[in-house]
PDB file of N, CA and C in Angstrom:
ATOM      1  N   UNK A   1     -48.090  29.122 -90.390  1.00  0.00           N
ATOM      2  CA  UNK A   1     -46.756  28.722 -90.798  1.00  0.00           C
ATOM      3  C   UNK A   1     -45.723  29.542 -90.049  1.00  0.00           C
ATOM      4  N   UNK A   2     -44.379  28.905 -89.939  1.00  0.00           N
ATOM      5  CA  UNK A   2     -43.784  29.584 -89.218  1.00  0.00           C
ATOM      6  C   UNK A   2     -42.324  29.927 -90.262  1.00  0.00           C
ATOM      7  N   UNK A   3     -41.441  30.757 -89.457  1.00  0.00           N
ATOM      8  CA  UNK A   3     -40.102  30.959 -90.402  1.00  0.00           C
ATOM      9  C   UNK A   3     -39.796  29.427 -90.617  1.00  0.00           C
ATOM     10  N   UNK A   4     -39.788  28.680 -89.468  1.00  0.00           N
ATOM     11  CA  UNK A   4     -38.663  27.483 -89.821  1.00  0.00           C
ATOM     12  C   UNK A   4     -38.786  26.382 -90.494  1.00  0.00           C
ATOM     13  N   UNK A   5     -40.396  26.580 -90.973  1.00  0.00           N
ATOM     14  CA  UNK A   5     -40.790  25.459 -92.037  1.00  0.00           C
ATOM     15  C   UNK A   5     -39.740  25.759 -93.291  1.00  0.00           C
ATOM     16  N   UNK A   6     -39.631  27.346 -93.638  1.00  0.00           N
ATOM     17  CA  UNK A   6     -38.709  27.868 -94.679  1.00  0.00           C
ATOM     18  C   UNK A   6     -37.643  27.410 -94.513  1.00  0.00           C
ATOM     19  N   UNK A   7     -36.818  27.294 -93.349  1.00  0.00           N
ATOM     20  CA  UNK A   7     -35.447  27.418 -93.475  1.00  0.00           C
ATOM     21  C   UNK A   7     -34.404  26.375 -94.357  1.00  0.00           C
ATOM     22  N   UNK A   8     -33.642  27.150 -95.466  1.00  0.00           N
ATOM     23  CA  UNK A   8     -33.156  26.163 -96.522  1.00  0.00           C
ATOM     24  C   UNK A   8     -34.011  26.648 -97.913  1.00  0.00           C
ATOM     25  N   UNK A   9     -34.859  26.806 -97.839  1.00  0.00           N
ATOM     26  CA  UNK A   9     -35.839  26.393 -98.940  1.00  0.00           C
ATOM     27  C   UNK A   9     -35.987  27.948 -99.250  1.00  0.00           C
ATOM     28  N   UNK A  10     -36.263  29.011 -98.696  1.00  0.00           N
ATOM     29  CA  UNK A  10     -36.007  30.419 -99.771  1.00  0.00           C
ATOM     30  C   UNK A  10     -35.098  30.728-100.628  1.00  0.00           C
ATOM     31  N   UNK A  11     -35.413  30.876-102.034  1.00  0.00           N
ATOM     32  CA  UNK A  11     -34.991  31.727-102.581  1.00  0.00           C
ATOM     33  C   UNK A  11     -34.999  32.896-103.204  1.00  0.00           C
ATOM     34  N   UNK A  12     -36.402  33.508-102.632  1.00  0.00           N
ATOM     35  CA  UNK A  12     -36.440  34.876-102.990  1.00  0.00           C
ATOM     36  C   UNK A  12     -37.348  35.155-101.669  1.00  0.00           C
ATOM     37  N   UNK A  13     -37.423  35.546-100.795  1.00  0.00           N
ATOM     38  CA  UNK A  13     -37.998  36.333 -99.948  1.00  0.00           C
ATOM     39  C   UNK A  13     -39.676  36.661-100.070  1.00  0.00           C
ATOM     40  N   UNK A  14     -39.706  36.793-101.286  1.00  0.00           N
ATOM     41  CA  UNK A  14     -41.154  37.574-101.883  1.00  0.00           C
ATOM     42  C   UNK A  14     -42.181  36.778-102.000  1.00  0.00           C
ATOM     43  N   UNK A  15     -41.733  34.797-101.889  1.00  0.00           N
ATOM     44  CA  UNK A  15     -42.072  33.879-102.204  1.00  0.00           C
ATOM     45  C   UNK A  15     -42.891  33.076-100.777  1.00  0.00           C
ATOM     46  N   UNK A  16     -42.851  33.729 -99.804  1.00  0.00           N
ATOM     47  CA  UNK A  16     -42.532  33.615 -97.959  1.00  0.00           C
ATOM     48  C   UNK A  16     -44.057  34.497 -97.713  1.00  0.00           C
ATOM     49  N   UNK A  17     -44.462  33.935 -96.773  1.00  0.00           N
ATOM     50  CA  UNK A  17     -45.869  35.057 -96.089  1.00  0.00           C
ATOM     51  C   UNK A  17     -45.027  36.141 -95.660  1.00  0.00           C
ATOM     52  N   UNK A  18     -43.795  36.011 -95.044  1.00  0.00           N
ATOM     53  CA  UNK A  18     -42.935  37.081 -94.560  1.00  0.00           C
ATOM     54  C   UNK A  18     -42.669  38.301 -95.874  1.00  0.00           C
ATOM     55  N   UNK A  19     -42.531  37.586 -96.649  1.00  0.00           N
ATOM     56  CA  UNK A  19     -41.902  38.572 -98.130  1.00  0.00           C
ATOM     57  C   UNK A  19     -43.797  39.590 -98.115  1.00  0.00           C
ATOM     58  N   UNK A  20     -44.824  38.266 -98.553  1.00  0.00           N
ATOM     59  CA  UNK A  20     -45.854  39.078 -98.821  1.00  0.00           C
ATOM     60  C   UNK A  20     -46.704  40.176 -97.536  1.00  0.00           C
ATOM     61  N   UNK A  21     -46.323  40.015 -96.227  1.00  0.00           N
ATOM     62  CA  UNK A  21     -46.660  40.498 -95.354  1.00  0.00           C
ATOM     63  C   UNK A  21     -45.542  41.871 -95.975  1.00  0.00           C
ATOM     64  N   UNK A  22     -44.396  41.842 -95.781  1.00  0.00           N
ATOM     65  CA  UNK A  22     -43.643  42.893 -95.789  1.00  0.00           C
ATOM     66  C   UNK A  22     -44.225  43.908 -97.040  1.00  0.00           C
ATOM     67  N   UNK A  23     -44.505  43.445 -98.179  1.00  0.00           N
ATOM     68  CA  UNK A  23     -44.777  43.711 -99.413  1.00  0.00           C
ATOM     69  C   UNK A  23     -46.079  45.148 -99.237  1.00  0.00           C
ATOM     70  N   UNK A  24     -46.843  44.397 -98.006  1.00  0.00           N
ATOM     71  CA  UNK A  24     -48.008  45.160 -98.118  1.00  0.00           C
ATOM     72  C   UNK A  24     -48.313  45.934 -96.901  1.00  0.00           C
ATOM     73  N   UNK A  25     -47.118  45.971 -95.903  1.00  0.00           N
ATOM     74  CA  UNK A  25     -46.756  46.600 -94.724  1.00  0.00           C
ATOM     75  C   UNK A  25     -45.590  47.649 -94.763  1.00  0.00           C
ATOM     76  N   UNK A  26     -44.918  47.227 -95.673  1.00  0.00           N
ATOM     77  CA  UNK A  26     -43.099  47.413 -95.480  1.00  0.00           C
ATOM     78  C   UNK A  26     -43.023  49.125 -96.150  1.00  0.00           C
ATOM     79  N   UNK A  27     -41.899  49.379 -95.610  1.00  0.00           N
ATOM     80  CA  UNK A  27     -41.981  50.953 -95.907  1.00  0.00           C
ATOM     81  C   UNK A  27     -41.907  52.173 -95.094  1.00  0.00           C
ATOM     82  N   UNK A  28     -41.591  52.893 -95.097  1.00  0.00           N
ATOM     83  CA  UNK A  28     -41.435  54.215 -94.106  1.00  0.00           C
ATOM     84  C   UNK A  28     -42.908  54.456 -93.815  1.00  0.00           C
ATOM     85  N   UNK A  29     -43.586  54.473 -94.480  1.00  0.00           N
ATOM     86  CA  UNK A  29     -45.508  55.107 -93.926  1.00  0.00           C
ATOM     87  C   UNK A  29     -46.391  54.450 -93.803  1.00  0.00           C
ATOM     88  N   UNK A  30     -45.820  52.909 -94.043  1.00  0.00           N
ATOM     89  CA  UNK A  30     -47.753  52.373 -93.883  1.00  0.00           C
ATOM     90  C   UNK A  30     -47.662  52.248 -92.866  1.00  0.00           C
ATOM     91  N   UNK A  31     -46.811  51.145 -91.593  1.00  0.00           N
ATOM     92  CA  UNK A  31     -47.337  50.777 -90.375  1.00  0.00           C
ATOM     93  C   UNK A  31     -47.620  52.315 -89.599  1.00  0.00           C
ATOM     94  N   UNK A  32     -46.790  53.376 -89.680  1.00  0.00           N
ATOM     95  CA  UNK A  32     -47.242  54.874 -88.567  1.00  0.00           C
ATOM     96  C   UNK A  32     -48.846  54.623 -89.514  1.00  0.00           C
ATOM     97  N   UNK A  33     -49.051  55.259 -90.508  1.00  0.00           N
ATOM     98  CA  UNK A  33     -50.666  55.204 -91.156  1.00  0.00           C
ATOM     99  C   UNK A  33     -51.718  54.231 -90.668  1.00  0.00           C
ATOM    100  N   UNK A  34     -51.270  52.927 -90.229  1.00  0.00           N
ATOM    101  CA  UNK A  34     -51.995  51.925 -89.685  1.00  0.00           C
ATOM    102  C   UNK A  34     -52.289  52.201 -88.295  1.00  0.00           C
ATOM    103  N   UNK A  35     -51.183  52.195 -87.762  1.00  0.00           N
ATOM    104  CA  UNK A  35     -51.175  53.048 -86.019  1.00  0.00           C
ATOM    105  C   UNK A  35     -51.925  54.171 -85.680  1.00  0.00           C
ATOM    106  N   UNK A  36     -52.040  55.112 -86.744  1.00  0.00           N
ATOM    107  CA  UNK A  36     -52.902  56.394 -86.222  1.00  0.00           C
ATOM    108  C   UNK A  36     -54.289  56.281 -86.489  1.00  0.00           C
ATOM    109  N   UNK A  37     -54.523  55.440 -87.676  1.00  0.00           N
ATOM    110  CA  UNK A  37     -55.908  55.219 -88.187  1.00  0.00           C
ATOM    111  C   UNK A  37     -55.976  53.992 -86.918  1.00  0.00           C
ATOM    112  N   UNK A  38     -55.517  53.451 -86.268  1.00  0.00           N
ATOM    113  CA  UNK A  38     -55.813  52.758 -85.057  1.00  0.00           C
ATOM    114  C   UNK A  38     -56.509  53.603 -84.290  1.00  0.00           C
ATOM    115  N   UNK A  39     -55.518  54.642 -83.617  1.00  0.00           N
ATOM    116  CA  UNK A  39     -56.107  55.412 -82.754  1.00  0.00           C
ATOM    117  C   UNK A  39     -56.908  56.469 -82.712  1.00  0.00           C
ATOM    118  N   UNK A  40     -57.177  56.823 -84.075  1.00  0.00           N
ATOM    119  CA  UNK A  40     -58.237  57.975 -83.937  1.00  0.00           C
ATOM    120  C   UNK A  40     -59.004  57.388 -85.620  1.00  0.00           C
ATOM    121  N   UNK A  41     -59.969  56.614 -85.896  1.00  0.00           N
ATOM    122  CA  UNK A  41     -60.922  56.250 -86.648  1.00  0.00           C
ATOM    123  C   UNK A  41     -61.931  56.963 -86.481  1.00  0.00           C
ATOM    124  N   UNK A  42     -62.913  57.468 -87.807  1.00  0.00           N
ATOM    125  CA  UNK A  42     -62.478  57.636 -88.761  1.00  0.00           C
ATOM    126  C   UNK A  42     -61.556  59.080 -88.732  1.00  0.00           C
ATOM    127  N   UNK A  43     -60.206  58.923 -90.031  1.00  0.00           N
ATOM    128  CA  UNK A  43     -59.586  60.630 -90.069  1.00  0.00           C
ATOM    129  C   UNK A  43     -59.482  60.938 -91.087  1.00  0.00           C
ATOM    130  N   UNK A  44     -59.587  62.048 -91.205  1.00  0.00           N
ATOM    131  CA  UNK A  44     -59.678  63.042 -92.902  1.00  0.00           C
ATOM    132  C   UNK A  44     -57.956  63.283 -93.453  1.00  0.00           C
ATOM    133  N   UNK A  45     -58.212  63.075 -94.640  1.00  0.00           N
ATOM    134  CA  UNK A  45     -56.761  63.256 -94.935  1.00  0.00           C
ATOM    135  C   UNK A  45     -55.437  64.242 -93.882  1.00  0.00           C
ATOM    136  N   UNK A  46     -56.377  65.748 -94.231  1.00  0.00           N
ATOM    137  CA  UNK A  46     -55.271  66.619 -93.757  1.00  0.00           C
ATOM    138  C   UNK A  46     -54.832  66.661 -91.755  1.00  0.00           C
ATOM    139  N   UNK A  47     -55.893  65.558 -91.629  1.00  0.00           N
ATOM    140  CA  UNK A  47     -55.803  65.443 -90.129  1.00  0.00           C
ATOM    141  C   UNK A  47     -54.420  64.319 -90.178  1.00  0.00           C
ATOM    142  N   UNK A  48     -54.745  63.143 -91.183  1.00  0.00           N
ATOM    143  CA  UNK A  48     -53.508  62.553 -90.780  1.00  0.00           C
ATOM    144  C   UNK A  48     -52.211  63.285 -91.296  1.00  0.00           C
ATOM    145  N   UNK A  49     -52.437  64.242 -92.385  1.00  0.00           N
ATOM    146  CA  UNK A  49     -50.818  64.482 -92.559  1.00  0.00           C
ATOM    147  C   UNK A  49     -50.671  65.325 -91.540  1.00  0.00           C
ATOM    148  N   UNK A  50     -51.283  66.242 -90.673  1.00  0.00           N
ATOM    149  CA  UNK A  50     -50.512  66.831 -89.367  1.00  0.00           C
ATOM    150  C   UNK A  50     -49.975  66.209 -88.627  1.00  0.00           C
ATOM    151  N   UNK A  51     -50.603  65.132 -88.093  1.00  0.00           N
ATOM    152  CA  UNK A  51     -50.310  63.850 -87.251  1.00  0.00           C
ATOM    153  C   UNK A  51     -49.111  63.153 -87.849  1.00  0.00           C
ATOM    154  N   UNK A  52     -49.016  63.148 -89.016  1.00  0.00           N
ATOM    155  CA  UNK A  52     -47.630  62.062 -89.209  1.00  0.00           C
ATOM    156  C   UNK A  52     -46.601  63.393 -89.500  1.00  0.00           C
ATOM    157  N   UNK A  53     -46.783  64.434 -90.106  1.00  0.00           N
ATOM    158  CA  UNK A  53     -46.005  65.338 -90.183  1.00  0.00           C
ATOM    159  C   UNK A  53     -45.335  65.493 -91.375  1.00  0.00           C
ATOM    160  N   UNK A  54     -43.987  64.793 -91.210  1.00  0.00           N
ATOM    161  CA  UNK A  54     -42.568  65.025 -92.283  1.00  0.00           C
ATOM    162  C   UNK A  54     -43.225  64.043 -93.274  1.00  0.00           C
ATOM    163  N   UNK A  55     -44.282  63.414 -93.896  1.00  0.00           N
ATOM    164  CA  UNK A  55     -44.547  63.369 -94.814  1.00  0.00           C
ATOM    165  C   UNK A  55     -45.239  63.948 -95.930  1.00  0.00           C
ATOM    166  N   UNK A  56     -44.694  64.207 -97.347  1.00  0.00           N
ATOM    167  CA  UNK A  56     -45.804  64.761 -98.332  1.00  0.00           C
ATOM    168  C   UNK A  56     -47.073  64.648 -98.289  1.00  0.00           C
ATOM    169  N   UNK A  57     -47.573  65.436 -99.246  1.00  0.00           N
ATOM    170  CA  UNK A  57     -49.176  64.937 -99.215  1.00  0.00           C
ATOM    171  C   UNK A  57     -49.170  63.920-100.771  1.00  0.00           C
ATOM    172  N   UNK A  58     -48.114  63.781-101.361  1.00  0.00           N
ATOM    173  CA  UNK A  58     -48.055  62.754-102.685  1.00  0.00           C
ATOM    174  C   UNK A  58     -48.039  61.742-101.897  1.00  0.00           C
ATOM    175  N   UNK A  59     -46.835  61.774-101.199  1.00  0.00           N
ATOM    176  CA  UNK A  59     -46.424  60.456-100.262  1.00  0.00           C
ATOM    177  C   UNK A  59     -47.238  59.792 -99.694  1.00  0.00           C
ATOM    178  N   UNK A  60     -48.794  60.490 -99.075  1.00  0.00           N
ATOM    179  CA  UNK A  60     -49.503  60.064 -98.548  1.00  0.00           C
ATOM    180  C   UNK A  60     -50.785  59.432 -99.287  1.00  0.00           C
ATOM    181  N   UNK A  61     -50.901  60.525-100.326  1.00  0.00           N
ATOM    182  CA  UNK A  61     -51.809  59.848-100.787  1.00  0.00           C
ATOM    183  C   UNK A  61     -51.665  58.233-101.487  1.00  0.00           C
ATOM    184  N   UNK A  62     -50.299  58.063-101.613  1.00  0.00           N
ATOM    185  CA  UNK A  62     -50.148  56.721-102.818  1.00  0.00           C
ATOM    186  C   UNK A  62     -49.974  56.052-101.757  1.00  0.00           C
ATOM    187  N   UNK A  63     -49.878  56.387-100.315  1.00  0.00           N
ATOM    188  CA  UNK A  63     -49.619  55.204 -99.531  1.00  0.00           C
ATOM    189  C   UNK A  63     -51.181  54.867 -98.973  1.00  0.00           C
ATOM    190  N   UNK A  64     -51.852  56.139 -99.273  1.00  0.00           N
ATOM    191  CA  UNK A  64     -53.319  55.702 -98.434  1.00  0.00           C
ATOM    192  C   UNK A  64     -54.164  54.439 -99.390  1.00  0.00           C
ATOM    193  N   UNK A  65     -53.485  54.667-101.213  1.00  0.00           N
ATOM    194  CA  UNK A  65     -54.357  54.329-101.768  1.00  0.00           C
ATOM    195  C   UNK A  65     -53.653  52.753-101.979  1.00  0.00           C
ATOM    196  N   UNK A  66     -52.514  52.807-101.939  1.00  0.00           N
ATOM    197  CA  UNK A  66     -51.449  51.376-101.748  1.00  0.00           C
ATOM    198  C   UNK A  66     -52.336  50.436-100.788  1.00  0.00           C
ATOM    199  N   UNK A  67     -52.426  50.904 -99.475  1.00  0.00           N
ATOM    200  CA  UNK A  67     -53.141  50.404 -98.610  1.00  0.00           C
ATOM    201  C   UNK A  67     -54.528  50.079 -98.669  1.00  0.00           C
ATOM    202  N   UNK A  68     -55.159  50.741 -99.748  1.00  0.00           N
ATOM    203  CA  UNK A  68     -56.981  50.446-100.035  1.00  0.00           C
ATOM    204  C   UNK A  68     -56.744  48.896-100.946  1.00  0.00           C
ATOM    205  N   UNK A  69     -55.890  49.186-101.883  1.00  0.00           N
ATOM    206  CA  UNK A  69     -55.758  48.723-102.525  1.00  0.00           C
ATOM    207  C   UNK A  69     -55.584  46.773-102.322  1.00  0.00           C
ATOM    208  N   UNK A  70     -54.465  47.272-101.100  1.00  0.00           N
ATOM    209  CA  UNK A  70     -54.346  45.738-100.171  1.00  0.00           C
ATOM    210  C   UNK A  70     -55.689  45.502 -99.282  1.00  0.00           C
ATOM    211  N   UNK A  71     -56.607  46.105 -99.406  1.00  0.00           N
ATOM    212  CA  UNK A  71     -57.434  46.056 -98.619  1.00  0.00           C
ATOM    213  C   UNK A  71     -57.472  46.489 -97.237  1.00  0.00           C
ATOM    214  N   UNK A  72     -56.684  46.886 -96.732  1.00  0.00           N
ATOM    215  CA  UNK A  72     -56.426  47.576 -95.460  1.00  0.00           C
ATOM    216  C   UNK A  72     -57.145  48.777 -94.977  1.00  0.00           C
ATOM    217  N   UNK A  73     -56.897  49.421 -95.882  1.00  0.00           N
ATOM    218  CA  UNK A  73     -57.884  50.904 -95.568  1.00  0.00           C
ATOM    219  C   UNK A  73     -59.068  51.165 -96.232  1.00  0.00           C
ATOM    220  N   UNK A  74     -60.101  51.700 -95.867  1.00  0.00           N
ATOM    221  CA  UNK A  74     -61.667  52.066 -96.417  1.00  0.00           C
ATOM    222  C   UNK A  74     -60.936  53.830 -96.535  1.00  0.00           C
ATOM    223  N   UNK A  75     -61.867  53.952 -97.581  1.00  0.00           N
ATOM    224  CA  UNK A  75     -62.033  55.457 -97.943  1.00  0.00           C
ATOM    225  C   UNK A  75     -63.382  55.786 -98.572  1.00  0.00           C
ATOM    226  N   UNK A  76     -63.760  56.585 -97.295  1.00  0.00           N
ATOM    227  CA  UNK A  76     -65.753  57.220 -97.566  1.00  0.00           C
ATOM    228  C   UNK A  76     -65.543  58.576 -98.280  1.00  0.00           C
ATOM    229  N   UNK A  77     -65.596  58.573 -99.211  1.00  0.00           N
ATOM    230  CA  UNK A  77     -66.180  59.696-100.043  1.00  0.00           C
ATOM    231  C   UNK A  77     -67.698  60.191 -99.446  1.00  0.00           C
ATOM    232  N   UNK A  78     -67.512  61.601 -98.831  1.00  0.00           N
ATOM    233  CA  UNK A  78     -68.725  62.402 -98.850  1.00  0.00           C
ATOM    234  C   UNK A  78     -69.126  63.242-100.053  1.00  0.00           C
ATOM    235  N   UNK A  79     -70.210  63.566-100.938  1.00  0.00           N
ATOM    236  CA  UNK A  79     -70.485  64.192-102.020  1.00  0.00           C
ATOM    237  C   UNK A  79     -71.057  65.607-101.561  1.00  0.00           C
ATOM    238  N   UNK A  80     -69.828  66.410-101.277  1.00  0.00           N
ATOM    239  CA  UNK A  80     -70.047  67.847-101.003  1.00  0.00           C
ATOM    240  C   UNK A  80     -69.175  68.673-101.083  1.00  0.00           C
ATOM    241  N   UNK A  81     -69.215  69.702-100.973  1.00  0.00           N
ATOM    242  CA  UNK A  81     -68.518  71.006-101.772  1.00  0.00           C
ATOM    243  C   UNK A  81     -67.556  71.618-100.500  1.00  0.00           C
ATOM    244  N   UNK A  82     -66.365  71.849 -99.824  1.00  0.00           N
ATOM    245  CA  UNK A  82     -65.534  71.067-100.430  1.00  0.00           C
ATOM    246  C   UNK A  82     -65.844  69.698-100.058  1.00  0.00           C
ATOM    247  N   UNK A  83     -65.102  68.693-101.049  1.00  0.00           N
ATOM    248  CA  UNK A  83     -64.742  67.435-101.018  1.00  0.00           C
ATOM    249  C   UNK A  83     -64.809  67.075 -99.633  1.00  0.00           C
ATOM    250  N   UNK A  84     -65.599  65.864 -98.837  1.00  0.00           N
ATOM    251  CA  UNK A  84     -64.854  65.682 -97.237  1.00  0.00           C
ATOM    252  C   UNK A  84     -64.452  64.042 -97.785  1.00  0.00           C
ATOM    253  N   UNK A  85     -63.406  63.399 -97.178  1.00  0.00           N
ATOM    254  CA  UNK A  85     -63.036  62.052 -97.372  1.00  0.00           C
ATOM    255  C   UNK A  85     -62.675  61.570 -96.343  1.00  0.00           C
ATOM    256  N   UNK A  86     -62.901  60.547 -95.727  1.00  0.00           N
ATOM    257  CA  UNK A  86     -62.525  59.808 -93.863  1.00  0.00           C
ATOM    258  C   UNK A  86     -61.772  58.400 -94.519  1.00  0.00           C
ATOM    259  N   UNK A  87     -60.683  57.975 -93.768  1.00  0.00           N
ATOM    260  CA  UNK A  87     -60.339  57.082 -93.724  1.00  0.00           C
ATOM    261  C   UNK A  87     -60.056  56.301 -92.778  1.00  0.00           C
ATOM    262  N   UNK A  88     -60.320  54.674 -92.773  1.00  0.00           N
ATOM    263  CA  UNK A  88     -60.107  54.300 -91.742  1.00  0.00           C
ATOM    264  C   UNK A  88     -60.053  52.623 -92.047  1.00  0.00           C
ATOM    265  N   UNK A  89     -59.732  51.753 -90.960  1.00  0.00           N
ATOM    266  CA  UNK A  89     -59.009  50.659 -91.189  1.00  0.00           C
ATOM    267  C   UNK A  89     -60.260  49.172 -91.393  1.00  0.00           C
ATOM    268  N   UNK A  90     -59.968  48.600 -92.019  1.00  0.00           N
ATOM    269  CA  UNK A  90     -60.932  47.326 -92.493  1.00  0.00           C
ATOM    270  C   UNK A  90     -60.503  46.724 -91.658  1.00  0.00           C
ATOM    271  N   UNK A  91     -61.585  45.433 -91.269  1.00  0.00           N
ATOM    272  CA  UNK A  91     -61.189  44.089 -90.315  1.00  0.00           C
ATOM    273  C   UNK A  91     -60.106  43.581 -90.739  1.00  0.00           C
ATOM    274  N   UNK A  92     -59.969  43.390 -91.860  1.00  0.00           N
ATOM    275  CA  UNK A  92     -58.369  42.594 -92.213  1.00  0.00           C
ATOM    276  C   UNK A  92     -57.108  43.466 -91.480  1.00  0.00           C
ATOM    277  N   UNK A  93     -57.093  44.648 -91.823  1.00  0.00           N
ATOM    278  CA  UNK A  93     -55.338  45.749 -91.183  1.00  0.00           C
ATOM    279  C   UNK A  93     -55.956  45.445 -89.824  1.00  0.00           C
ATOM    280  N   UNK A  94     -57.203  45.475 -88.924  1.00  0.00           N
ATOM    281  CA  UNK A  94     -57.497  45.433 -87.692  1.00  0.00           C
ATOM    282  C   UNK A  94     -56.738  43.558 -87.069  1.00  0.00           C
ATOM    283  N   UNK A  95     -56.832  43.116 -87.682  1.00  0.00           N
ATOM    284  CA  UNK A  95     -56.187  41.808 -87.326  1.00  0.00           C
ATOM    285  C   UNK A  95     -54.810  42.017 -87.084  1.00  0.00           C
ATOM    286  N   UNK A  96     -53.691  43.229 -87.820  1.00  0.00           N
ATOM    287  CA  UNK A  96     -52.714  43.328 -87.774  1.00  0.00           C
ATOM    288  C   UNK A  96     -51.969  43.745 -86.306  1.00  0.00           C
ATOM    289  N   UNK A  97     -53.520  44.787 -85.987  1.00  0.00           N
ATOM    290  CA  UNK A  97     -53.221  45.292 -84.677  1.00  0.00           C
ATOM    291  C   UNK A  97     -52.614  44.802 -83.402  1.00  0.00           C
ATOM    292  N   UNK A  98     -52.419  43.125 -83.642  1.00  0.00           N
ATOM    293  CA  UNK A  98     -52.032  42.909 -82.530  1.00  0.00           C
ATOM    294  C   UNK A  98     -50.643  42.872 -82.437  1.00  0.00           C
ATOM    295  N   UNK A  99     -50.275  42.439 -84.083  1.00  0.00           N
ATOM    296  CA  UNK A  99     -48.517  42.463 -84.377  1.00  0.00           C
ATOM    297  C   UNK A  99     -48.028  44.132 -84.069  1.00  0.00           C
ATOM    298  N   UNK A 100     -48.974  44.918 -84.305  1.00  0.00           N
ATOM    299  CA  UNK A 100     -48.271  46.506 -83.649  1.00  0.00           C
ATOM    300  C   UNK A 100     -48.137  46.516 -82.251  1.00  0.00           C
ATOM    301  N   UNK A 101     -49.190  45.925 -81.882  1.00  0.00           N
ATOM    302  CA  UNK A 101     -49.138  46.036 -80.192  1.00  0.00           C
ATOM    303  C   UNK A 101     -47.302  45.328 -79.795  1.00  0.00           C
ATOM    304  N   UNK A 102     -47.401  44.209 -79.995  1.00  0.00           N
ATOM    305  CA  UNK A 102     -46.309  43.498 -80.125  1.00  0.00           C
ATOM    306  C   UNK A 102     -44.746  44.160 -80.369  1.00  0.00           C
ATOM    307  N   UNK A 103     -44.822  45.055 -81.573  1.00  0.00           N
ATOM    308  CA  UNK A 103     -43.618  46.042 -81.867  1.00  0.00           C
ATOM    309  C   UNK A 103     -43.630  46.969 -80.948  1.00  0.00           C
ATOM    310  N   UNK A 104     -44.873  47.433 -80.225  1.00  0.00           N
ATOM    311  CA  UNK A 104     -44.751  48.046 -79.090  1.00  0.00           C
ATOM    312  C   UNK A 104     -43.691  47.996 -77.856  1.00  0.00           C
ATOM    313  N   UNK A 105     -44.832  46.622 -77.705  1.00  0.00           N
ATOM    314  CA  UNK A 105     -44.004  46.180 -76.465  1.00  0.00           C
ATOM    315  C   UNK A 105     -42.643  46.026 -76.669  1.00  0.00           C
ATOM    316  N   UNK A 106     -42.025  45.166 -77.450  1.00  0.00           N
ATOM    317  CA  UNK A 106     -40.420  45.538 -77.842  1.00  0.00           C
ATOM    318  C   UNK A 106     -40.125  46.509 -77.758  1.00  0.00           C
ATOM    319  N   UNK A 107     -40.055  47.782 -78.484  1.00  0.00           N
ATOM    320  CA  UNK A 107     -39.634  48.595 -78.576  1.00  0.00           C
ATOM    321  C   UNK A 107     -39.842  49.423 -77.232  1.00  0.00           C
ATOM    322  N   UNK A 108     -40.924  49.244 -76.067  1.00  0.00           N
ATOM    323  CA  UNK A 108     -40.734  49.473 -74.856  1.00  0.00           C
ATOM    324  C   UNK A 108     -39.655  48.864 -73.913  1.00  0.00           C
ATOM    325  N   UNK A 109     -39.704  48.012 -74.251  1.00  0.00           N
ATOM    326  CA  UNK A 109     -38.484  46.998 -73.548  1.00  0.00           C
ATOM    327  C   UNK A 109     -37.068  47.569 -73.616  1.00  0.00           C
ATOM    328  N   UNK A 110     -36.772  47.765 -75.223  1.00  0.00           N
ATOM    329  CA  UNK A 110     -35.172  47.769 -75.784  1.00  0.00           C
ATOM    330  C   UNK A 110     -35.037  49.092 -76.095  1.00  0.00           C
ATOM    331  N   UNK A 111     -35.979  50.078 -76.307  1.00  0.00           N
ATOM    332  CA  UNK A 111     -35.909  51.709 -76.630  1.00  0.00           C
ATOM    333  C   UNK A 111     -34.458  52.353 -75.570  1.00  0.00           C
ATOM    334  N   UNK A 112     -34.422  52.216 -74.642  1.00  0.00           N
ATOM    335  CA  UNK A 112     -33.296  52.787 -73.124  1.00  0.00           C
ATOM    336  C   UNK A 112     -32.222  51.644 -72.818  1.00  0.00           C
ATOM    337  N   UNK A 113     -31.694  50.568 -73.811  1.00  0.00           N
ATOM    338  CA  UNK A 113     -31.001  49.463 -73.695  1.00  0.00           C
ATOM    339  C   UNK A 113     -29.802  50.104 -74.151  1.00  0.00           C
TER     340      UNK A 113
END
C-alpha cells in the first residue's frame, strides 16, 4: 500500500501502516538500536550503551524490551554468574534494514545541502 491510497481518508494517523510502522520504530532510540544491532550482532547490553552513549541504561532497557516485544529484537539469556545477555535483531527488524539503508542514502545526499 502506498500513502496515496490514504489521501483524504485519515483520520488519525495510528490507523495507516505509516502510524503503525512509526508506533514500533518511532522515537529517539529504536532506529540508532536497530542500526547498531545491524552492525555488530550479537551485543551485550553494556556494549550497546557505550556505543549509543547519551542514553540511560532505563532508557535502554524499555527500549530493548519495547522492541522484543514488537518482535524485532531476540534476547539470549546465558545462565551464569554474572548474568551474560546478547541481543540481536530477528528476520522481521532485518527486513527493515533496507528502509535504514535508504535514510542513509538521503541523509548522505542532503547532510552538506
Amino acid at each position: 500500500m502506498s500513502m496515496a491510497e490514504y489521501k483524504g481518508k485519515v483520520k488519525n494517523i495510528q490507523d495507516t501502516p505509516f502510524g503503525f510502522t512509526l508506533s514500533v520504530i518511532g522515537g529517539k532510540w529504536k532506529m540508532v538500536i536497530i542500526y547498531l544491532l545491524a552492525e555488530n550482532q550479537p551485543v551485550r547490553f553494556n556494549d550497546l550503551k557505550r556505543q549509543i552513549g547519551a542514553i540511560t541504561y532505563k532508557t535502554l532497557s524499555s527500549q530493548l524490551k519495547e522492541l522484543e516485544a514488537d518482535g524485532l529484537v531476540k534476547r539470549k539469556e546465558y545462565p551464569q554468574v554474572p548474568p551474560k545477555v546478547e541481543y540481536s535483531l530477528t528476520d522481521k527488524a532485518k527486513t527493515l534494514l533496507p528502509v535504514l539503508e535508504e535514510l542513509c542514502e538521503w541523509g548522505a545526499k542532503n547532510q552538506n545541502k
